[in-house]
C-alpha atoms as a PDB file:
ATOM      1  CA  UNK A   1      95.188  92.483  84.119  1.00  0.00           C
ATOM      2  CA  UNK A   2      92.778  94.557  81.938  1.00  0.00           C
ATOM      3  CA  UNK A   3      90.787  97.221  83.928  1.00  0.00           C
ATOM      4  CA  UNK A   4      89.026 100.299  82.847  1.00  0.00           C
ATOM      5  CA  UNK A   5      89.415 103.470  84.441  1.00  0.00           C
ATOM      6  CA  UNK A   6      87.767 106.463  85.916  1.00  0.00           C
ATOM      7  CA  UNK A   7      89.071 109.677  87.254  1.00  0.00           C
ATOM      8  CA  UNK A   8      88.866 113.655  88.999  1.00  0.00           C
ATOM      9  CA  UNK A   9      89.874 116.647  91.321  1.00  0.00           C
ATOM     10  CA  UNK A  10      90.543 118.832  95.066  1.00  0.00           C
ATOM     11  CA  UNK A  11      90.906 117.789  98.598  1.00  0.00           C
ATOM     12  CA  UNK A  12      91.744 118.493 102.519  1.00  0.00           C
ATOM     13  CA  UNK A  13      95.148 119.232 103.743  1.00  0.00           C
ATOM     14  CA  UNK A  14      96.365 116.276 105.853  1.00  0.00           C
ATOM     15  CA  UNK A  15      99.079 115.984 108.560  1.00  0.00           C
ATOM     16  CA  UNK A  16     100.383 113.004 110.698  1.00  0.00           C
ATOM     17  CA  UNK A  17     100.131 112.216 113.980  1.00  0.00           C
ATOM     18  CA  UNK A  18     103.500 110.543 114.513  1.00  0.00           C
ATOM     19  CA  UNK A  19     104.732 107.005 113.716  1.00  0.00           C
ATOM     20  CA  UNK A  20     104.085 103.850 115.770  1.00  0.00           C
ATOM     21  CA  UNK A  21     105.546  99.726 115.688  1.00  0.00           C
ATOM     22  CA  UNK A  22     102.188  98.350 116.305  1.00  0.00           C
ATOM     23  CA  UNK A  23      99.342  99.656 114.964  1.00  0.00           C
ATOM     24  CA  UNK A  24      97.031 102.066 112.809  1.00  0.00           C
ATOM     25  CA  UNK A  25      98.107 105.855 113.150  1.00  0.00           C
ATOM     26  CA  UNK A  26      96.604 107.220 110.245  1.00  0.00           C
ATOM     27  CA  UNK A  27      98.191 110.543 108.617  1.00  0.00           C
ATOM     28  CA  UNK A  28      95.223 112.869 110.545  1.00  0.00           C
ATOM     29  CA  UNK A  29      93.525 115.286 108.446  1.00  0.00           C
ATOM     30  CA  UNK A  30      92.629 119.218 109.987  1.00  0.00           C
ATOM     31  CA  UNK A  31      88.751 119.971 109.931  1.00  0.00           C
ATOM     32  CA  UNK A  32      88.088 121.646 106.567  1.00  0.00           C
ATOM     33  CA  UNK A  33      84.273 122.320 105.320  1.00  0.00           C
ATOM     34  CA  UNK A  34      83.186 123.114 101.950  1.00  0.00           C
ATOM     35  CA  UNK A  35      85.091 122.383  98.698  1.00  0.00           C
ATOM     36  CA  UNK A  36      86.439 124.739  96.030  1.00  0.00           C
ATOM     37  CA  UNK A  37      84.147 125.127  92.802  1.00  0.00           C
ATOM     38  CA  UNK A  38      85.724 123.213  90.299  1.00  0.00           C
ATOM     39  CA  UNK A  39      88.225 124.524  87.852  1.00  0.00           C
ATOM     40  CA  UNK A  40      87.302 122.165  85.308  1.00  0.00           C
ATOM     41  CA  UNK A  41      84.425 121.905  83.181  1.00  0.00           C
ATOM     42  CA  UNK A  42      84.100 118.571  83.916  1.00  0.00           C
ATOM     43  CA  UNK A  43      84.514 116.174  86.895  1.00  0.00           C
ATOM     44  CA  UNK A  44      85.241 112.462  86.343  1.00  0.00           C
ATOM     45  CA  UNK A  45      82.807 109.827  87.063  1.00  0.00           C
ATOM     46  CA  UNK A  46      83.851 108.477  90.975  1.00  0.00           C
ATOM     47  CA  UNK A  47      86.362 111.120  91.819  1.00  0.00           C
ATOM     48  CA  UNK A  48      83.755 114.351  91.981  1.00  0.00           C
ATOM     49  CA  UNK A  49      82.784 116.362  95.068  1.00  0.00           C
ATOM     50  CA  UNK A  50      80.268 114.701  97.099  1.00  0.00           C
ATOM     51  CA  UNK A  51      78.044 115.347 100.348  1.00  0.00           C
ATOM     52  CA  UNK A  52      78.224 112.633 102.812  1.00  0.00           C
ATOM     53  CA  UNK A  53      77.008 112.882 106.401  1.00  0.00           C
ATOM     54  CA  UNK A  54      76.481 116.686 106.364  1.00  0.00           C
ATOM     55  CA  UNK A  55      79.876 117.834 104.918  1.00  0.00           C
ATOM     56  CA  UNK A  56      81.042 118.556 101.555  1.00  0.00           C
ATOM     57  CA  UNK A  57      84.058 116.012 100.741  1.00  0.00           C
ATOM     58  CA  UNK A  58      86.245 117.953  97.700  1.00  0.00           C
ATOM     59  CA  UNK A  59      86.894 115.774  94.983  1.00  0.00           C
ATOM     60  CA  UNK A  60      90.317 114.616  94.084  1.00  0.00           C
ATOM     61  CA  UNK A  61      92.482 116.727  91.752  1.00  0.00           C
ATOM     62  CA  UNK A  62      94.214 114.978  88.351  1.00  0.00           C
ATOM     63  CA  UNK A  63      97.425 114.670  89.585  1.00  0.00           C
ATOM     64  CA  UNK A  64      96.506 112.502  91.972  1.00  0.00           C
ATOM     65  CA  UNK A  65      94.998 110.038  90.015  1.00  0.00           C
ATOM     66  CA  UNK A  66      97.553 109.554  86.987  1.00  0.00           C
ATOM     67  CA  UNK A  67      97.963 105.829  85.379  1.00  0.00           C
ATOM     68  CA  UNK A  68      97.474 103.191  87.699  1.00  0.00           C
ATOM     69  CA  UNK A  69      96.210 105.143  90.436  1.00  0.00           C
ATOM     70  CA  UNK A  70      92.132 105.289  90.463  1.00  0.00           C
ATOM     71  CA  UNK A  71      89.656 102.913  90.249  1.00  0.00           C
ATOM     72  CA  UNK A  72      89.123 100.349  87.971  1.00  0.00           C
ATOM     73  CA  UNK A  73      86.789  96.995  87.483  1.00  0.00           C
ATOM     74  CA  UNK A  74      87.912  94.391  85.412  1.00  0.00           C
ATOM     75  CA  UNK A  75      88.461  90.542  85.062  1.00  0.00           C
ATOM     76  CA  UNK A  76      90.683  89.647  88.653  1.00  0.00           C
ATOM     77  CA  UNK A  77      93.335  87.621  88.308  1.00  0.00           C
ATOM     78  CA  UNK A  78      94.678  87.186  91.889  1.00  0.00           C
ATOM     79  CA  UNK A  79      94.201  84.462  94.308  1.00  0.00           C
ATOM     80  CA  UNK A  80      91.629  85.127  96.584  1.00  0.00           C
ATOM     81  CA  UNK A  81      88.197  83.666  96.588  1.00  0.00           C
ATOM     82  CA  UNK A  82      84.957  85.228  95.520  1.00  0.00           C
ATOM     83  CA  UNK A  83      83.027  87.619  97.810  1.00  0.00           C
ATOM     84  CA  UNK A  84      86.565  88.537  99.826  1.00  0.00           C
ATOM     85  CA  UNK A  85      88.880  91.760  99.917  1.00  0.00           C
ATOM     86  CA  UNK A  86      92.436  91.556  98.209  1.00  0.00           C
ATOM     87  CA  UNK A  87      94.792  93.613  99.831  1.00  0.00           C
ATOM     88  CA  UNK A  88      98.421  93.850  98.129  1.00  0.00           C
ATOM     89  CA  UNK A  89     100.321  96.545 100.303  1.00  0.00           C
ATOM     90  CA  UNK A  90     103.467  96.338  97.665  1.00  0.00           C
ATOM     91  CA  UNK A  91     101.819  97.113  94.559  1.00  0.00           C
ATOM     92  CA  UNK A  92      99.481  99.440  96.395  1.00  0.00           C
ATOM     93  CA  UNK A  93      96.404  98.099  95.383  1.00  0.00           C
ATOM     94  CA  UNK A  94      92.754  96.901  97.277  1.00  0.00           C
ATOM     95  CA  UNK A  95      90.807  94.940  95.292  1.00  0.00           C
ATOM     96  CA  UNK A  96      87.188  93.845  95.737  1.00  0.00           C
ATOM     97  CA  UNK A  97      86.957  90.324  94.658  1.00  0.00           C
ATOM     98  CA  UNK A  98      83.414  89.297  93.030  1.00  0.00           C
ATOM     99  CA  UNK A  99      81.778  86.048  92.797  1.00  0.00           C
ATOM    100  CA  UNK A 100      81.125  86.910  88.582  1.00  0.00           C
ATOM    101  CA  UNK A 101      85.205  86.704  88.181  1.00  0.00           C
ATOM    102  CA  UNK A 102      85.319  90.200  88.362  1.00  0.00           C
ATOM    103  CA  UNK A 103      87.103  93.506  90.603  1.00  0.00           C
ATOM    104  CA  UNK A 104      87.087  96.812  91.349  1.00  0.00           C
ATOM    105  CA  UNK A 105      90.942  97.730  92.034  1.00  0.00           C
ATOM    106  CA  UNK A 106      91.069 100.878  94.423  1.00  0.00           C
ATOM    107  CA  UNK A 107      94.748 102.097  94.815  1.00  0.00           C
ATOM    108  CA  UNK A 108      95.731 102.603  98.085  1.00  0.00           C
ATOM    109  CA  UNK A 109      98.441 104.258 100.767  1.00  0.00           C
ATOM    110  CA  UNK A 110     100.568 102.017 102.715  1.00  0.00           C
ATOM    111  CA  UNK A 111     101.950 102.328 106.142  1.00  0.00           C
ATOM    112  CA  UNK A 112     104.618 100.756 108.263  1.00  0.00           C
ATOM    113  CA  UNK A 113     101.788  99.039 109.684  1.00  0.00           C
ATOM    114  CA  UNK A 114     100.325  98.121 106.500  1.00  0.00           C
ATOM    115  CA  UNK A 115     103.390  95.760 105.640  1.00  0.00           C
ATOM    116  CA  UNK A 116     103.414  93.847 109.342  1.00  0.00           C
ATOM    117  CA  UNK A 117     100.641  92.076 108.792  1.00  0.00           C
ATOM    118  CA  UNK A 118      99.894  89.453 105.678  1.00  0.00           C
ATOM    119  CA  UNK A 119      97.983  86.092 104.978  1.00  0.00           C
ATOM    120  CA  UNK A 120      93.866  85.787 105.926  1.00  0.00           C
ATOM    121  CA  UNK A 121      91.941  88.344 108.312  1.00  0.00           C
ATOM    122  CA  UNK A 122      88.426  88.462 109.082  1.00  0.00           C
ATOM    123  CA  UNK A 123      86.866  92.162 108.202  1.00  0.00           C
ATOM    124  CA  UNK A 124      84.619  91.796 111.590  1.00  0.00           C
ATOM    125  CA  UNK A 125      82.470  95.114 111.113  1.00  0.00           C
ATOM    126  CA  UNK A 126      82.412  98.343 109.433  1.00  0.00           C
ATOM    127  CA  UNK A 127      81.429 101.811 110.488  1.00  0.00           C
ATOM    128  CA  UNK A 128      80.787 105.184 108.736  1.00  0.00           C
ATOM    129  CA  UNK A 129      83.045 108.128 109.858  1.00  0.00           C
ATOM    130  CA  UNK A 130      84.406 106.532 112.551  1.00  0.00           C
ATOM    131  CA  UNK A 131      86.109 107.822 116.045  1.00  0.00           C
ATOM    132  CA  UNK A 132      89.853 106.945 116.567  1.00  0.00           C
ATOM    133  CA  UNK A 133      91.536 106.068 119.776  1.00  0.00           C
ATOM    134  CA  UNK A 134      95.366 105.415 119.841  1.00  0.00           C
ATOM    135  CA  UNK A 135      96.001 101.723 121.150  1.00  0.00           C
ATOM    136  CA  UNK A 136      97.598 101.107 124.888  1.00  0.00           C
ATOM    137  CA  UNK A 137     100.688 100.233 122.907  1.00  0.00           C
ATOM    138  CA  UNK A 138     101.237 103.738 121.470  1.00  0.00           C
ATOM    139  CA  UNK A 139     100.099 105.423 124.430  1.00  0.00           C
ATOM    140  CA  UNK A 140     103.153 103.133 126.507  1.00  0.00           C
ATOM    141  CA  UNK A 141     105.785 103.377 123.855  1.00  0.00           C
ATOM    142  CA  UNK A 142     105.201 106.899 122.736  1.00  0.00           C
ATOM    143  CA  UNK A 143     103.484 108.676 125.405  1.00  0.00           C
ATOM    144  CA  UNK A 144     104.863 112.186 124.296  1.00  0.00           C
ATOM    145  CA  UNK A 145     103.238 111.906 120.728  1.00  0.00           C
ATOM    146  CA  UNK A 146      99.706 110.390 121.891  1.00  0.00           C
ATOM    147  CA  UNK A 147      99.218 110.841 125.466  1.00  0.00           C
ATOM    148  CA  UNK A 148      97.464 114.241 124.289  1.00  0.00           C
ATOM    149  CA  UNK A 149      94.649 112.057 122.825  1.00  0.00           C
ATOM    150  CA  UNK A 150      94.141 109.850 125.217  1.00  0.00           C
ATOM    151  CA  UNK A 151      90.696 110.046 124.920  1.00  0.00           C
ATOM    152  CA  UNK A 152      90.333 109.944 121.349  1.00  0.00           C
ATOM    153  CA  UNK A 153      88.947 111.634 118.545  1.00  0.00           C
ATOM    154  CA  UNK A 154      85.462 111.602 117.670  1.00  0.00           C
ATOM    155  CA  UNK A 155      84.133 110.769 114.558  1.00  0.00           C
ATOM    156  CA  UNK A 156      84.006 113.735 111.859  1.00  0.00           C
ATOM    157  CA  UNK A 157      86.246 115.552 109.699  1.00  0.00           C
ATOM    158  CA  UNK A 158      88.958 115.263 112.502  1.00  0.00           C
ATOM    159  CA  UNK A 159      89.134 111.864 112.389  1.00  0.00           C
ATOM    160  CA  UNK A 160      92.199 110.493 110.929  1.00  0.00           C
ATOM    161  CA  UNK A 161      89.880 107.186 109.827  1.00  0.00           C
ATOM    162  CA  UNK A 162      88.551 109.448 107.301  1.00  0.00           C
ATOM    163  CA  UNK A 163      84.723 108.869 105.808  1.00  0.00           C
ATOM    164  CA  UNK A 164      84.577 105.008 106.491  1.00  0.00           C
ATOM    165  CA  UNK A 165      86.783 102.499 108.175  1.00  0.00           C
ATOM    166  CA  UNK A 166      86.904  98.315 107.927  1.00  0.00           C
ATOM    167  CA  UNK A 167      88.164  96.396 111.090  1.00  0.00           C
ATOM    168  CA  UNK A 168      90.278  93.226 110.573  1.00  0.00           C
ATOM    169  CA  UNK A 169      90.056  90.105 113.158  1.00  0.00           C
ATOM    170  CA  UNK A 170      91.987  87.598 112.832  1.00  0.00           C
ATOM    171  CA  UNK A 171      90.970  84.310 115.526  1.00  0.00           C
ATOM    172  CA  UNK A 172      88.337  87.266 116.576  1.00  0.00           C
ATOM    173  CA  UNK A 173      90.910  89.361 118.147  1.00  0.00           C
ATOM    174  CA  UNK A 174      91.455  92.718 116.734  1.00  0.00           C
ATOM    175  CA  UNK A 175      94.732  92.877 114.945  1.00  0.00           C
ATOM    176  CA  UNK A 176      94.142  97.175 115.034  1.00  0.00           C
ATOM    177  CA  UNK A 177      94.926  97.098 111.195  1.00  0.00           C
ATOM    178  CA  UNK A 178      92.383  99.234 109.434  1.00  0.00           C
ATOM    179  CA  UNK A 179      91.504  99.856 106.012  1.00  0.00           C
ATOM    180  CA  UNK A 180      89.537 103.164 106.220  1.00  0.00           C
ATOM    181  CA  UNK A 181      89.604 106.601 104.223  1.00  0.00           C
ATOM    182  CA  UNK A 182      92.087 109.521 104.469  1.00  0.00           C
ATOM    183  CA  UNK A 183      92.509 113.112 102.673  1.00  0.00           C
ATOM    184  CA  UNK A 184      95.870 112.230 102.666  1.00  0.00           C
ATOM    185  CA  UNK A 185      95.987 112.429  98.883  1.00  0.00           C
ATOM    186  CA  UNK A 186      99.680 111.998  98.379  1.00  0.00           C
ATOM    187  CA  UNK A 187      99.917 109.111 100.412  1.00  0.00           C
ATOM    188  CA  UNK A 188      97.868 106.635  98.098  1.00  0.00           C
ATOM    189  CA  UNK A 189     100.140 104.926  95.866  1.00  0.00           C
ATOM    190  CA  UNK A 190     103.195 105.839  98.296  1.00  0.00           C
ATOM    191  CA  UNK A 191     104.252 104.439 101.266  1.00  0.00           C
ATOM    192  CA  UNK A 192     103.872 106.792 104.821  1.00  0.00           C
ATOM    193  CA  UNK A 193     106.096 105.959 108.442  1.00  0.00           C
ATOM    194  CA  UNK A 194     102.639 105.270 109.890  1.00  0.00           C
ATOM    195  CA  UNK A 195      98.930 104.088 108.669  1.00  0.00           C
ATOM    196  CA  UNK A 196      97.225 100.785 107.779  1.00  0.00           C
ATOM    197  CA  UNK A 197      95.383 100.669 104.363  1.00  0.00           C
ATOM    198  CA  UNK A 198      94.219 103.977 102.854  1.00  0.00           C
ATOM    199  CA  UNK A 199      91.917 105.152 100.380  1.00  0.00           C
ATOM    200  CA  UNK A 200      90.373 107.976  98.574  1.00  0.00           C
ATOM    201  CA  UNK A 201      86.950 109.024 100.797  1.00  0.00           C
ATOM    202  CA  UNK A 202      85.442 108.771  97.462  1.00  0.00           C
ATOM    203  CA  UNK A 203      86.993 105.220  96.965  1.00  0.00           C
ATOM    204  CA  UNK A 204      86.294 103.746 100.790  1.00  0.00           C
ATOM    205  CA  UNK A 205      82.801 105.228 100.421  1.00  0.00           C
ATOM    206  CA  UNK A 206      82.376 103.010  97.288  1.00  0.00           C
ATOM    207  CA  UNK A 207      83.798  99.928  98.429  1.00  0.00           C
ATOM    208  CA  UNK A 208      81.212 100.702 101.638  1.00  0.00           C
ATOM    209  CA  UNK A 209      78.396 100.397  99.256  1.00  0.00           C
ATOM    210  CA  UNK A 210      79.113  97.143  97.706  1.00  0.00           C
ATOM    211  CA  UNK A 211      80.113  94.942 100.568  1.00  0.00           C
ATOM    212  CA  UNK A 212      78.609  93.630 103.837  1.00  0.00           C
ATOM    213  CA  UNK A 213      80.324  92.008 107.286  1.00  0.00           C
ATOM    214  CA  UNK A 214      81.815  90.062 108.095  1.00  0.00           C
ATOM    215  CA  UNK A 215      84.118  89.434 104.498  1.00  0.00           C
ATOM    216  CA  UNK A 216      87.382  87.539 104.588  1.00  0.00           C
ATOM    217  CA  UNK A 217      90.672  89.496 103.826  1.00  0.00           C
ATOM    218  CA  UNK A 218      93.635  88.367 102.307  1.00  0.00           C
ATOM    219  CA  UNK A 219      97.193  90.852 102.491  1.00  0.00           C
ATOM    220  CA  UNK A 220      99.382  89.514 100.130  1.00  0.00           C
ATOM    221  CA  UNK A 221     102.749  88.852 101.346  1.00  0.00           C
ATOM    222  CA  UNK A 222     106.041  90.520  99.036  1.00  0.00           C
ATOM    223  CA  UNK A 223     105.873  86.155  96.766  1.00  0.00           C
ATOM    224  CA  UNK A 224     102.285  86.796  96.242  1.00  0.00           C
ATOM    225  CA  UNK A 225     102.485  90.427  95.225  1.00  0.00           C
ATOM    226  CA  UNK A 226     105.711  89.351  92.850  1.00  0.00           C
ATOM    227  CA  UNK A 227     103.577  86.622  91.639  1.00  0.00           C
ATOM    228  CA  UNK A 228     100.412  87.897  90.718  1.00  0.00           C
ATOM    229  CA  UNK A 229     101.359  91.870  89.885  1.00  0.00           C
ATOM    230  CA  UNK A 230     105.213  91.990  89.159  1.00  0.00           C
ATOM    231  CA  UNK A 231     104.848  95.158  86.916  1.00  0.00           C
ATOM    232  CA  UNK A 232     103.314  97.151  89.861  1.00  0.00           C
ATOM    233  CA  UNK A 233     105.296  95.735  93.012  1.00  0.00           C
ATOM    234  CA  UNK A 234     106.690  98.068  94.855  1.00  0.00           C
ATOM    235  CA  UNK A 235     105.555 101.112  93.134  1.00  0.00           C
ATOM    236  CA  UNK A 236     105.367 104.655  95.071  1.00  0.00           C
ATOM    237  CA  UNK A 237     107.904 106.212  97.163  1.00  0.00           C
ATOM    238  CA  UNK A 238     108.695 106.777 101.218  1.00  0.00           C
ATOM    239  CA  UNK A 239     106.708 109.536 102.378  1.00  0.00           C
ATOM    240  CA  UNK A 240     108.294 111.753 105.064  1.00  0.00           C
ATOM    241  CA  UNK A 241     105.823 112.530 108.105  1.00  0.00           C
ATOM    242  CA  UNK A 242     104.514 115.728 108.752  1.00  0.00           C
ATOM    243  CA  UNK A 243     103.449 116.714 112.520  1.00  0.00           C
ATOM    244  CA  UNK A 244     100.540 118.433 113.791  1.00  0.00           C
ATOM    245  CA  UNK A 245     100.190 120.547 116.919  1.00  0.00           C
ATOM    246  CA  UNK A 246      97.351 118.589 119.083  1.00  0.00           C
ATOM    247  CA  UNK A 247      95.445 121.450 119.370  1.00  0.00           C
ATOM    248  CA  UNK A 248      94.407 121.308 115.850  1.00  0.00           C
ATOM    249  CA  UNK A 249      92.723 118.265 116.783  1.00  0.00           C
ATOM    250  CA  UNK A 250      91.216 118.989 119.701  1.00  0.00           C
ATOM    251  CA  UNK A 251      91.468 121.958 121.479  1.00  0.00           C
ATOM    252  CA  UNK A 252      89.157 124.711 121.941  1.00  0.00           C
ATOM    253  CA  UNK A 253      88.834 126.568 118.561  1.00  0.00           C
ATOM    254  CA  UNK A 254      88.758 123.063 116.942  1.00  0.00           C
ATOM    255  CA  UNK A 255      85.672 121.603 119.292  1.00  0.00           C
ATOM    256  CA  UNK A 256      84.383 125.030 118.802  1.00  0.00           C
ATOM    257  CA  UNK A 257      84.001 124.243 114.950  1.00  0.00           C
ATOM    258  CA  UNK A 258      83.563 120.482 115.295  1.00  0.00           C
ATOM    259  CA  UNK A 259      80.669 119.545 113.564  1.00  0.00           C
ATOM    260  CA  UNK A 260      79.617 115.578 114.011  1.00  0.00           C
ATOM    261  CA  UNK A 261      78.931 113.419 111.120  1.00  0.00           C
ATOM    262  CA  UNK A 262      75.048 113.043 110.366  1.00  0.00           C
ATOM    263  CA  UNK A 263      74.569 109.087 109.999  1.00  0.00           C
ATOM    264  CA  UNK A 264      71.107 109.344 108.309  1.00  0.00           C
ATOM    265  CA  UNK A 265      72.657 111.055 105.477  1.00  0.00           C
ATOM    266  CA  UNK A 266      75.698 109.067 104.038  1.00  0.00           C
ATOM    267  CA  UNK A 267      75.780 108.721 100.846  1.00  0.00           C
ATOM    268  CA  UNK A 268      74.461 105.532  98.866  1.00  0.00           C
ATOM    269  CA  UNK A 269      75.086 106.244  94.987  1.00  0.00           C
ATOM    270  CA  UNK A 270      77.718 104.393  93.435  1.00  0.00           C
ATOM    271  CA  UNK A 271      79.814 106.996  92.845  1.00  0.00           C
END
């Protein structure tokens, strides 16, 4: 496949929550406000700092975006149909297929969750900075890493769904597997113990932009991934997790300095 690239630089800590069997527990990311000024003279088309809902996002720093792992448009040479979402958890790779012949490739983080699921979904509906809620599952088989959110965590900067999140169906049930943002930057192009699909804020934020609900989804199972990418499959390494006290999250000091998302101001550029 021939693709052109992009690039950039800085971002949020991020921490996980724990690991789960069933569903999306995305590595969560501590409330952080504004950016660093850049260090370089220069940022990269797509990758740059932007303001989105009220906050500063940092952009993402070189190292994070070496070879395969940025964005990219290009002739598509998968097998999914026109107008549709590519998903290929093995190589790492999200790919927004266009009716011209054409995709944008968005490398992406993979969880344990990302690789139970594979074949056609339904993305239902999409929302900007999105709340997250841990499933009755989690809260019944691991009640000692999520009972403390129980009631969820609002949309924001403490939301491990990051910027913007896409909701998969399948025979219009939720199958909880979410494609959404993160500021998780070493996770994308590596594999994590928990998560669904993952991408740069800046990257989810563009893929927002260009597509509408409901699309159909394909996840590529390990034959298809062989198949079509064999020189990417299985790229990236195991993550460990990393723990975070739930009172980063949500108690006092960190409602204290909540600050929720402003939906009249997301960001509509291509960037």
């Amino acid at each position: 496949m021939n693709l052109s690239y992009d690039i950039s630089r800085r971002a949020f800590g991020a921490m996980l929550l724990g690991s789960t069997a069933t569903a999306c527990t995305p590595r969560i990311d501590p409330a952080v406000t504004e950016p660093e000024p850049p260090t370089e003279l220069d940022w990269v088309e797509g990758y740059a700092p932007i303001l989105d809902a009220g906050y500063n996002l940092p952009g993402i720093p070189k190292e994070y975006l070496q070879g395969v792992n940025r964005r990219v448009t290009g002739l598509y040479q998968g097998e999914a149909p026109p107008n549709s979402i590519d998903v290929d958890p093995y190589a790492k790779f999200l790919y927004h297929v266009k009716a011209d012949g054409t995709a944008t490739r968005y490398p992406v983080g993979v969880g344990r969750a990302g690789r139970s699921i594979r074949g056609r979904a339904t993305m239902q509906f999409m929302r900007a900075w999105p709340g997250w809620t841990p499933t009755q599952n989690m809260l019944r088989t691991e009640p000692e890493v999520y009972g403390d959110f129980r009631a969820g965590i609002p949309g924001g900067l403490r939301s491990p769904l990051g910027a913007r999140a896409l909701y998969l169906f399948r025979g219009g049930r939720d199958t909880f597997y979410r494609i959404h943002g993160t500021n998780d930057l070493p996770s994308i192009g590596n594999s994590g113990s928990a998560g669904c699909i993952r991408l740069f804020n800046q990257d989810i934020i563009h893929l927002y932009n260009q597509i509408t609900a409901p699309m159909p989804v394909l996840i590529r199972s390990p034959a298809e991934s062989l198949r079509v990418d064999p020189e990417n499959y299985d790229r990236g390494v195991e993550l460990p997790p990393t723990m975070i006290a739930a009172e980063e999250l949500i108690g006092p000091d960190a409602e204290a300095a909540n600050r929720p998302p402003d939906l009249d101001a997301l960001s509509s550029g291509m960037i």
